[in-house]
Protein backbone atom coordinates (compact mmCIF):
# COMPACT_ATOMS: atom_id res chain seq x y z
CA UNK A 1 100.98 155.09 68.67
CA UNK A 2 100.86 151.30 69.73
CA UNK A 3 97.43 149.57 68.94
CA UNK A 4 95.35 149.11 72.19
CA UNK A 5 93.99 145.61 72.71
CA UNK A 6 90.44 145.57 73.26
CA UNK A 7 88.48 143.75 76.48
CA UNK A 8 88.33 140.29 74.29
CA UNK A 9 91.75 140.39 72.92
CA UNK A 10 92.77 140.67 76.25
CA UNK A 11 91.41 138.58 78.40
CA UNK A 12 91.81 135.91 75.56
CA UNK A 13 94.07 132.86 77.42
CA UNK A 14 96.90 131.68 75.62
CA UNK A 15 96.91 127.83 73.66
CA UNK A 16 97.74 125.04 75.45
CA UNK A 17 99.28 122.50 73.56
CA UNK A 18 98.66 118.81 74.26
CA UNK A 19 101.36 116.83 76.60
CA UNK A 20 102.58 114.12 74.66
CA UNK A 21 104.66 111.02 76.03
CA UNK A 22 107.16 110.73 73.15
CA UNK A 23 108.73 107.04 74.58
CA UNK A 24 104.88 105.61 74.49
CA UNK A 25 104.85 107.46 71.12
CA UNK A 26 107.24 104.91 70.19
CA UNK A 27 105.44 101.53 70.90
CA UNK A 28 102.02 102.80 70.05
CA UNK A 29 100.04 100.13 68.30
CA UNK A 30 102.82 97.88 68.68
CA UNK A 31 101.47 94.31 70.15
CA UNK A 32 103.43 92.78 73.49
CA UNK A 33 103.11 89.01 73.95
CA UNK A 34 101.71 87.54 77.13
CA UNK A 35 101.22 84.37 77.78
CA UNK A 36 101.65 82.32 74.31
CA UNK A 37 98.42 83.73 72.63
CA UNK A 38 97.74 86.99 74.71
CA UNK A 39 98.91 90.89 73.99
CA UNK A 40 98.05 94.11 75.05
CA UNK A 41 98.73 97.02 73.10
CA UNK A 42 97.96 100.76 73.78
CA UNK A 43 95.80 102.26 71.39
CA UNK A 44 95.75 105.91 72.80
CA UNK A 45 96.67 107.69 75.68
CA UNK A 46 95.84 111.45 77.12
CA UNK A 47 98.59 113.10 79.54
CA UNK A 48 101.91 112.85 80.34
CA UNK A 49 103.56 113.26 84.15
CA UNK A 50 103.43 117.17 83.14
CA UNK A 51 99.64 116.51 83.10
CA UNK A 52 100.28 115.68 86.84
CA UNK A 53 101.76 118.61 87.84
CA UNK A 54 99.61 120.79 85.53
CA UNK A 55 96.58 119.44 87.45
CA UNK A 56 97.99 120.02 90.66
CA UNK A 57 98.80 123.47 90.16
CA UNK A 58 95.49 124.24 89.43
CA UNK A 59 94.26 123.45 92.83
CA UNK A 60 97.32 124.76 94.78
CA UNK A 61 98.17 128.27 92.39
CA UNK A 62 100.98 129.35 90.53
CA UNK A 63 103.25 129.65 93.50
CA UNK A 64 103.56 126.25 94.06
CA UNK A 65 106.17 125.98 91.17
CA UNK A 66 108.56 127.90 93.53
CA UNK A 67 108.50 125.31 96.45
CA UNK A 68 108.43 122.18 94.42
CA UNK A 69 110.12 120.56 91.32
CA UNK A 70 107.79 118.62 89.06
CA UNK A 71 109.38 115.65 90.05
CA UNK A 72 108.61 116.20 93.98
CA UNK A 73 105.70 117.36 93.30
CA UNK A 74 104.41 114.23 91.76
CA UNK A 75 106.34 112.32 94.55
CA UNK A 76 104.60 114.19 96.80
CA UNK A 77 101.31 113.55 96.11
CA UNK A 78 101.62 109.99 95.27
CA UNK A 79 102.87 109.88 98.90
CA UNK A 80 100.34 111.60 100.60
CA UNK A 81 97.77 109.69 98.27
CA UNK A 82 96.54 112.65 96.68
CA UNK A 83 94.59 111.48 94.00
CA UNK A 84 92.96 113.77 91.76
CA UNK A 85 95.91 115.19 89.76
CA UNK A 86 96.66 111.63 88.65
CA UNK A 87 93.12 111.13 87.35
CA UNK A 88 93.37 113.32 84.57
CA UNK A 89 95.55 111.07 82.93
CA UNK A 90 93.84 108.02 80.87
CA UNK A 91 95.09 105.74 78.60
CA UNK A 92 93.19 102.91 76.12
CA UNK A 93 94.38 99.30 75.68
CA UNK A 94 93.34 96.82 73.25
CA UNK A 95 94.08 93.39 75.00
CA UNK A 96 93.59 89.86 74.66
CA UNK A 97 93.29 87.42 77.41
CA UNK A 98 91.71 84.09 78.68
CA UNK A 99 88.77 84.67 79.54
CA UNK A 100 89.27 82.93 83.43
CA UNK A 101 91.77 85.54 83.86
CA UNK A 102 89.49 88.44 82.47
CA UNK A 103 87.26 87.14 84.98
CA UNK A 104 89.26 88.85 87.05
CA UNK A 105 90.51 91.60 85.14
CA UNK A 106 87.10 92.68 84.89
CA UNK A 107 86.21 93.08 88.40
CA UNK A 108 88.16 96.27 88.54
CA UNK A 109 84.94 98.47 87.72
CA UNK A 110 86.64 101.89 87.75
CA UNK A 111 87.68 101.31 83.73
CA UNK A 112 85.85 101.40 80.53
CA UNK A 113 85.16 98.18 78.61
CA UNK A 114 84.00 97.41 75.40
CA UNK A 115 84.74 93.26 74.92
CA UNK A 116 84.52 91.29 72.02
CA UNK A 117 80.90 89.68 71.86
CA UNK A 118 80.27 85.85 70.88
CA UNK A 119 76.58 86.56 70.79
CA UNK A 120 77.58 88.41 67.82
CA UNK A 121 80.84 86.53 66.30
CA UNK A 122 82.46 83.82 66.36
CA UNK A 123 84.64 82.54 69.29
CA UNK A 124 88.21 83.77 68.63
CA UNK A 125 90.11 80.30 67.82
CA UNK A 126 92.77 80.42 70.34
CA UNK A 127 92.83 78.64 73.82
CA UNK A 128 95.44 79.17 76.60
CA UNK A 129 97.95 76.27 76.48
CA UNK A 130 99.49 74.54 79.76
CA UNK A 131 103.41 73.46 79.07
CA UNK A 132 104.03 70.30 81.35
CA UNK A 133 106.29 72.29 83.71
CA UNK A 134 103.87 75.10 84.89
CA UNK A 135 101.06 72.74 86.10
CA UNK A 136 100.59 74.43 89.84
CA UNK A 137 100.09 72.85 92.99
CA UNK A 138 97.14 74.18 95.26
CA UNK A 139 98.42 75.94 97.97
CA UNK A 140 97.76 73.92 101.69
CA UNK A 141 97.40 77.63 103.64
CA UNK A 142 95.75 79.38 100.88
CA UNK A 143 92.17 78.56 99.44
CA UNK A 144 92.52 80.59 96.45
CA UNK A 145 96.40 80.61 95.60
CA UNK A 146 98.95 78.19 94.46
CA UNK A 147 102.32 76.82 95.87
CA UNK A 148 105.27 74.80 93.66
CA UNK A 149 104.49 72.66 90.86
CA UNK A 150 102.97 69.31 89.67
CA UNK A 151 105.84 66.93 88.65
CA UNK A 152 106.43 67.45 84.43
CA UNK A 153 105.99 64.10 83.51
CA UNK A 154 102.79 64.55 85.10
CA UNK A 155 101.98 67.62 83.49
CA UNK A 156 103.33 65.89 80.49
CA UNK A 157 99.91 63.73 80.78
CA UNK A 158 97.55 67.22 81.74
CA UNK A 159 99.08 68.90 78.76
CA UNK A 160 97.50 66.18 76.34
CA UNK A 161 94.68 65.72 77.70
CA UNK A 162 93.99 69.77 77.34
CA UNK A 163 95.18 69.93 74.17
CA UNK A 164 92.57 66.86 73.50
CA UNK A 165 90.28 68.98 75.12
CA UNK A 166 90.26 72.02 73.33
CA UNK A 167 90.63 70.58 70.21
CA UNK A 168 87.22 68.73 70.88
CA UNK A 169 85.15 72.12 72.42
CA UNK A 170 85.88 74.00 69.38
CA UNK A 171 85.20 70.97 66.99
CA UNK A 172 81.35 70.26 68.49
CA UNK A 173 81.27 74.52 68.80
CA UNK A 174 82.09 75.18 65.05
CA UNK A 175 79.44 71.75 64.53
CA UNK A 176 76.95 73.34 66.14
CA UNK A 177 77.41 76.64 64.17
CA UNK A 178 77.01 75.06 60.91
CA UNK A 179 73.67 73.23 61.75
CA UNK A 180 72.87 76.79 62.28
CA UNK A 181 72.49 76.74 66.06
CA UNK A 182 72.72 80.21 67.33
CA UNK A 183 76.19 81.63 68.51
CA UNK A 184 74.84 82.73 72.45
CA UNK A 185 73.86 79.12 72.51
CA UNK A 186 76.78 77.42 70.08
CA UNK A 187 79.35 78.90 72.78
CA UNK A 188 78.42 77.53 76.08
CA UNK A 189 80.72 74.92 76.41
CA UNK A 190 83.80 76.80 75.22
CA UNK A 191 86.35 76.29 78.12
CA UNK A 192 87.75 79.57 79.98
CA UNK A 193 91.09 79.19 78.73
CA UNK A 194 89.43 80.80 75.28
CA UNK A 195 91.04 84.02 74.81
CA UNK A 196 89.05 87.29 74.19
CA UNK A 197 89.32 90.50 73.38
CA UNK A 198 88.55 94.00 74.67
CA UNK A 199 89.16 97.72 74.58
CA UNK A 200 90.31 98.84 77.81
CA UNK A 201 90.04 102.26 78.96
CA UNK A 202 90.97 103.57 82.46
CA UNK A 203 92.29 107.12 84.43
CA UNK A 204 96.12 106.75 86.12
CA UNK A 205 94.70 106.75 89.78
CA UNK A 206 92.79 103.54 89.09
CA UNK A 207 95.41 101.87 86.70
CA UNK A 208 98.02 101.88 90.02
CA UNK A 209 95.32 100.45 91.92
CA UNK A 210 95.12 97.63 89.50
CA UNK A 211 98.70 97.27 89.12
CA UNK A 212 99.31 97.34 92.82
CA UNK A 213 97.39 94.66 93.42
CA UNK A 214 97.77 92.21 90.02
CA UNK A 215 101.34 92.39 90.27
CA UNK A 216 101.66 91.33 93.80
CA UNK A 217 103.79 88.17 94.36
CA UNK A 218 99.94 87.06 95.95
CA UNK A 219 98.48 87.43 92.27
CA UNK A 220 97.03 84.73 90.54
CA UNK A 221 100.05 84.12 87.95
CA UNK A 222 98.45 84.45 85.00
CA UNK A 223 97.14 87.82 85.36
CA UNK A 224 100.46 88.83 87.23
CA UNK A 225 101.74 88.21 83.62
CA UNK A 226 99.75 91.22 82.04
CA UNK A 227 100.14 93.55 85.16
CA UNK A 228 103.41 93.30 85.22
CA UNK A 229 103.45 94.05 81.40
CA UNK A 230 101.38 96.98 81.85
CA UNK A 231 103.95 98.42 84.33
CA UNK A 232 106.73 97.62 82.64
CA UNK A 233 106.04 97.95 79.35
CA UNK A 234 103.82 100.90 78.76
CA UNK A 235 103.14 102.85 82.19
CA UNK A 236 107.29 103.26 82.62
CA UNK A 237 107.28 104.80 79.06
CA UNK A 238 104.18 106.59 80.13
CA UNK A 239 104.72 107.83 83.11
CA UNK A 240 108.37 107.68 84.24
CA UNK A 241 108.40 109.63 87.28
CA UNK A 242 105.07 109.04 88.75
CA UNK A 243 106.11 105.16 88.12
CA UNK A 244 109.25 105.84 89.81
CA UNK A 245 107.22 106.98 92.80
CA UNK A 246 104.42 104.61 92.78
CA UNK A 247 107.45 101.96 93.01
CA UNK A 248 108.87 103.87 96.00
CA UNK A 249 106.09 104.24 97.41
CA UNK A 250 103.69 101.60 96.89
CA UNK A 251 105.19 98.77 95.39
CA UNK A 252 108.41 98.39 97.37
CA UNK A 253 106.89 100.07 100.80
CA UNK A 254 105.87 98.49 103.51
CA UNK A 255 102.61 99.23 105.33
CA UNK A 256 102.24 98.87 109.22
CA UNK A 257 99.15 98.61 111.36
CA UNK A 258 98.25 100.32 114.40
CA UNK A 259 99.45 96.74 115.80
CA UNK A 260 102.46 95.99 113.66
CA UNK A 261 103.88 99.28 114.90
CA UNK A 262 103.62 98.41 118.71
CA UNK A 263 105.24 94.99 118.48
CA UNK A 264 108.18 96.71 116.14
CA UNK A 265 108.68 99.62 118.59
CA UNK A 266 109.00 96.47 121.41
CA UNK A 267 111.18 94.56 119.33
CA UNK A 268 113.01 98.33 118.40
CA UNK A 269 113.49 98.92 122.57
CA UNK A 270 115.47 95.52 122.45
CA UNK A 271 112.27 94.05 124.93
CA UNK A 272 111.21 90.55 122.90
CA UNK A 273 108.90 89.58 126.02
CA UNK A 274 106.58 92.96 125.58
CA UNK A 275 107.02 92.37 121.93
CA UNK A 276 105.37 88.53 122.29
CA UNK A 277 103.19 89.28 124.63
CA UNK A 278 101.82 91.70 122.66
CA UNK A 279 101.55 88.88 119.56
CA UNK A 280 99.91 86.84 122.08
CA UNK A 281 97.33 90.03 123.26
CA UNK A 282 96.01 90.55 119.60
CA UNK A 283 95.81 86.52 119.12
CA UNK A 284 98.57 85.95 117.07
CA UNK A 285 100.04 82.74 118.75
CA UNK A 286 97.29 80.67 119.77
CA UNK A 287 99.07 77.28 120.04
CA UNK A 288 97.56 74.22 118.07
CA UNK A 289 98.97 70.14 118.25
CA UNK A 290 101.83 70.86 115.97
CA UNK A 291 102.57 74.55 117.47
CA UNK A 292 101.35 77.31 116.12
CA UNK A 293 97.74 78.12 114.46
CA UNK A 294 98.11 79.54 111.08
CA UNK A 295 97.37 83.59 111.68
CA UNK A 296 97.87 85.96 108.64
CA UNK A 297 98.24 88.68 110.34
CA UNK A 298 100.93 87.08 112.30
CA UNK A 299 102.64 85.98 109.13
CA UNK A 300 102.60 89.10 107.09
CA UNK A 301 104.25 90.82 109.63
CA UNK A 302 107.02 88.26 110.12
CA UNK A 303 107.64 88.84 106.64
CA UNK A 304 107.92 92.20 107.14
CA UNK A 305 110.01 91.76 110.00
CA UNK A 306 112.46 89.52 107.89
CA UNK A 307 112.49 92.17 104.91
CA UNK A 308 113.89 94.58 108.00
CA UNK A 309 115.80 92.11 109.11
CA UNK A 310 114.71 92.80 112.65
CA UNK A 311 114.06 89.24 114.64
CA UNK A 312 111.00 87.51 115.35
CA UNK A 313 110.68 86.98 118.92
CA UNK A 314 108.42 84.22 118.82
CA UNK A 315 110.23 81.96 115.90
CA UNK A 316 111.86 78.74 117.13
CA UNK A 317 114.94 78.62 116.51
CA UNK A 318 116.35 75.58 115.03
């Protein structure tokens, strides 16, 4: 007679093996260049898209499997901005980056961050270098972005003069080590184009948040550089269908207000007047001596409008 299985055996559940993401496999450890001193590198990882979909089924039960393909079903809920699922997937970099740039790297609090300490060592010897040609201009509309570039000969003269300059910080920094002066002291005048390092640890969710907004065309450039890297690089070999969503549906989407969707559905009905007078209602075209005020709002949606190609009623023509 067959063996009966007792209460323990079972209710026993089954082994789950671990999801693995075999391209990421691949490149683990491996160091990609940014910048002409930086790299980021992934040092471990937990999940794959299946881990997606695995979550997911958790909350909505075994049946969903019937309606949905993993692939929708990750579309789906990157869609409809359904986060959880996504945050039981983390991954670990090792990086190494100016530190004016981590300045902003590190305002993303939703990661964990263990960063090389100069209290403790010395000052990694490695400064981010300016080549004559990428000198940037400071954008007239835009306190805190940039716009074109400084002419290279120029640049030519900025390039010395930094190279001067970081040859000299790290001269009086290393003389002020060996009269013994302590390092949290010895480093204060380092510039912020010294690179450091970190370990870098953060759930899915909050790495597309990050990417979404460091690789924006709006970015600082710099730290564009390693978003963009991140995506590219690692996430795509990571992830490759949630990626392929979050592109769909973040980075190449557009997003409409409340307002943006009135003056499109006026411009949609053919009616330009409602569609400017409704521009002028939410204070869009107030008029200034050379025509109109800048008005972000205004021009965000005229770039959406030209992405549509749909006209802009108010533009002058030329």
């Amino acid at each position: 007679m067959p063996q009966e299985l007792d209460a323990t055996q079972a209710q026993s559940p089954e082994k789950v093996e671990r999801f693995r993401a075999p391209e990421l496999d691949a490149v683990l450890g491996q160091a990609f260049k940014v910048l002409d001193d930086g790299f980021v590198r992934v040092v471990d990882y937990m999940g794959s898209d299946a881990s997606i979909v695995q979550a997911a089924r958790v909350s909505y039960g075994s049946g969903t499997k019937r309606v949905h393909e993993d692939r929708g079903l990750i579309r789906y809920l990157l869609r409809h901005r359904h986060t959880t699922p996504f945050e039981m997937c983390e991954i670990k970099l090792h990086v190494r980056v100016p530190m004016d740039c981590w300045r902003q790297w590190i305002r993303h609090r939703t990661a964990s961050v263990n960063e090389y300490s100069t209290r403790y060592s010395v000052a990694i010897d490695a400064a981010q270098r300016t080549p004559p040609g990428e000198w940037r201009l400071q954008a007239a509309g835009n306190r805190q972005g940039s716009a074109g570039f400084i002419d290279p000969e120029k640049g030519a003269v900025l390039s010395a003069k930094e190279e001067e300059l970081h040859r000299l910080t790290r001269r009086y920094y290393e003389e002020r080590l060996r009269a013994g002066v302590a390092r949290e002291q010895a480093r204060k005048d380092l510039p912020l184009s010294t690179y450091t390092e970190a370990y870098w640890k953060i759930d899915l969710h909050n790495l597309l948040h990050f990417l979404a907004l460091r690789m924006d065309d709006h970015a600082q450039e710099e730290i564009r550089a390693y978003a963009c890297l991140i995506g590219n690089e690692i996430v795509r070999r990571w992830m490759p269908i949630a990626w392929e969503a979050f592109q769909d549906y973040r980075m190449q989407a557009l997003e409409l207000s409340r307002l943006e969707v009135d003056v499109i559905a006026a411009i949609g009905r053919g009616d330009s007047r409602a569609a400017t007078d409704l521009a002028r209602g939410f204070g869009w075209l107030e008029e200034g001596p050379k025509g109109l005020k800048p008005n972000r709002e205004r021009q965000e949606l005229e770039e959406k409008l030209d992405r549509l190609s749909l006209p802009v009623p108010w533009r002058r023509q030329d």
